[in-house]
C-alpha atoms as a PDB file:
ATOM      1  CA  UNK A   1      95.214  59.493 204.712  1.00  0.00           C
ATOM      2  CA  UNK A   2      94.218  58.438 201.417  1.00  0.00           C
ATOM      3  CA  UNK A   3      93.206  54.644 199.907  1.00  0.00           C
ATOM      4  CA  UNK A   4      92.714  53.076 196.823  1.00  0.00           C
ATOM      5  CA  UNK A   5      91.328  49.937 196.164  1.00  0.00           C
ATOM      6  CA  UNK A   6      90.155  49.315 192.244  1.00  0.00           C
ATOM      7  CA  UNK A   7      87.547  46.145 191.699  1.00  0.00           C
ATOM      8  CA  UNK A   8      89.912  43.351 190.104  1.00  0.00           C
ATOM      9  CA  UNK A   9      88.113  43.445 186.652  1.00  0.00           C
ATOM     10  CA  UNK A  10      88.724  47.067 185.927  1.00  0.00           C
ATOM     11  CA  UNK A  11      92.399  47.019 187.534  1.00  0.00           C
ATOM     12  CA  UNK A  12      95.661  48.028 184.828  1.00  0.00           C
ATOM     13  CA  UNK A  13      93.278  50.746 183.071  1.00  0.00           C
ATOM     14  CA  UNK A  14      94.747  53.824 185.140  1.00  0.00           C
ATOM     15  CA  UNK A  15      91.471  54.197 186.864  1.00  0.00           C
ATOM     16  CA  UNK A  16      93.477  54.439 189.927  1.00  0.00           C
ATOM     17  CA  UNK A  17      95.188  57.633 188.443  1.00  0.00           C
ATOM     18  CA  UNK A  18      92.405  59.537 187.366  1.00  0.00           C
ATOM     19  CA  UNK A  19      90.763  59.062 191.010  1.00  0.00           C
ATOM     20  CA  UNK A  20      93.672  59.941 192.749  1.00  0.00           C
ATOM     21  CA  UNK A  21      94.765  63.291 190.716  1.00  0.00           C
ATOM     22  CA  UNK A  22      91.071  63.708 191.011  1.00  0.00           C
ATOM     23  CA  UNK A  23      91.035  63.862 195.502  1.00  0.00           C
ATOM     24  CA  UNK A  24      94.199  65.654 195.056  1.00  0.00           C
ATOM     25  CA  UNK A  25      92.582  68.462 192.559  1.00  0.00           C
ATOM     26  CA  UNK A  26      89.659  68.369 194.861  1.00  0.00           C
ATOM     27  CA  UNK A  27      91.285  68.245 198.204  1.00  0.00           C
ATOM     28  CA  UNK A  28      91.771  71.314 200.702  1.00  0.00           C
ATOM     29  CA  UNK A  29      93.973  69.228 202.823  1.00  0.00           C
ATOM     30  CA  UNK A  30      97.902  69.188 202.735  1.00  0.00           C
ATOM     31  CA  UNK A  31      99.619  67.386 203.144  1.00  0.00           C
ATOM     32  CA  UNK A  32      97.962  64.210 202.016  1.00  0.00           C
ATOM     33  CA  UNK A  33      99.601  60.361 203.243  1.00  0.00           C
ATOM     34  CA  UNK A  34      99.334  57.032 202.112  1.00  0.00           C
ATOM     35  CA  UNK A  35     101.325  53.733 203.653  1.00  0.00           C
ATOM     36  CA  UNK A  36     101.710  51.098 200.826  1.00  0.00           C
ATOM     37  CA  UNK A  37     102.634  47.337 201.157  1.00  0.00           C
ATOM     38  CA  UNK A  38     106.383  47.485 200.186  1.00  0.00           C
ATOM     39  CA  UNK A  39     105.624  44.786 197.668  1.00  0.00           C
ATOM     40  CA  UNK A  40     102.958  46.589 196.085  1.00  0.00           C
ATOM     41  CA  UNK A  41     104.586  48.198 193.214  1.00  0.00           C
ATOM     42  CA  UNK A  42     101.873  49.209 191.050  1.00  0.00           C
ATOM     43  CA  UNK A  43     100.535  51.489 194.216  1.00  0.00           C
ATOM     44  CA  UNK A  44     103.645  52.519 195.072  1.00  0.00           C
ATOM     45  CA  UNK A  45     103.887  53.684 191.278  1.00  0.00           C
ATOM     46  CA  UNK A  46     100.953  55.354 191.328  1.00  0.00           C
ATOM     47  CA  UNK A  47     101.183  57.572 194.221  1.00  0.00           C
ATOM     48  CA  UNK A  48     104.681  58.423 192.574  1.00  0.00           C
ATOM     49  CA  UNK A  49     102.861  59.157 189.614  1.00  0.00           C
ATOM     50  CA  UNK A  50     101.229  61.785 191.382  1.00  0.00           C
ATOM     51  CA  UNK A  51     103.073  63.732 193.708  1.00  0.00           C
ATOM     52  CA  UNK A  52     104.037  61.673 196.358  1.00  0.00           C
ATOM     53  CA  UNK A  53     107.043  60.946 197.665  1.00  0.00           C
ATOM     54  CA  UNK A  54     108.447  58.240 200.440  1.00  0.00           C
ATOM     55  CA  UNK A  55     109.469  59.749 203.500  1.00  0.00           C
ATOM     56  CA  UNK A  56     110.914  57.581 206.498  1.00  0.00           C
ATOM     57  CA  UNK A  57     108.883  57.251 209.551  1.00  0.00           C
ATOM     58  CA  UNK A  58     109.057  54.681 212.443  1.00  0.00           C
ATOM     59  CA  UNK A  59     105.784  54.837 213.446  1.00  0.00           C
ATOM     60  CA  UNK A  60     104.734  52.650 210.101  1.00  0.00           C
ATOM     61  CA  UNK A  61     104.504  49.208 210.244  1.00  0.00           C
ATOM     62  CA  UNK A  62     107.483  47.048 209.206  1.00  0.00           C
ATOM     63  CA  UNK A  63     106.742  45.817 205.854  1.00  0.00           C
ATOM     64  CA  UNK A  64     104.666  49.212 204.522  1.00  0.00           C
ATOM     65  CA  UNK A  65     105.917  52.252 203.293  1.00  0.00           C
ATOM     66  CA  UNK A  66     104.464  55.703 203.860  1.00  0.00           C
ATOM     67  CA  UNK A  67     104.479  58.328 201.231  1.00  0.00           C
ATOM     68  CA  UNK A  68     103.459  61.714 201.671  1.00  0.00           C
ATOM     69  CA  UNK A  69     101.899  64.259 198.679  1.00  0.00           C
ATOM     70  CA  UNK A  70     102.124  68.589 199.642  1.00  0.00           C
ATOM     71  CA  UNK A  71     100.594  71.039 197.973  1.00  0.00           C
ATOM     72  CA  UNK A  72     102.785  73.681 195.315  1.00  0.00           C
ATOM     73  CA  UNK A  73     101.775  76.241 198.002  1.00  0.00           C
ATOM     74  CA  UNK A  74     103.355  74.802 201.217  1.00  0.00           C
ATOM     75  CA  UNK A  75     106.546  73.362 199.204  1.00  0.00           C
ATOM     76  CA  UNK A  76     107.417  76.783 198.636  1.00  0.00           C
ATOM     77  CA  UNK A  77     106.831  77.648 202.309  1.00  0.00           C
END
């Protein structure tokens, strides 16, 4: 499961995108999750940015969303 919290002051520079493709580049894991606040739309951008995509699930708390990144190798699996 990955998280992202940026310190207020340096949020809105794309820090956040640079650390994720980052743990993604770096990670041997597949696939990778994250469960957003449905009203947070800059996270939810960013893991779009990068790969991930919503997937439905009922085991996810009502009011989140979970998104789920694979890697090139197991999407063509």
């Amino acid at each position: 499961v990955v998280s992202i919290s940026i310190a207020p002051d340096f949020r809105g520079q794309h820090l956040g995108d640079a650390f994720l493709s980052e743990a993604i580049r770096l990670s041997k894991v597949s696939p990778l999750r994250a469960v957003v606040r449905h009203n947070n739309i800059p996270s939810l951008r960013l893991f779009e940015r990068n790969g991930f995509r919503r997937e439905n699930s009922s085991d996810i708390s009502e009011g989140f969303i979970s998104l789920v990144w694979r890697s090139t190798k197991e999407k063509s699996e």
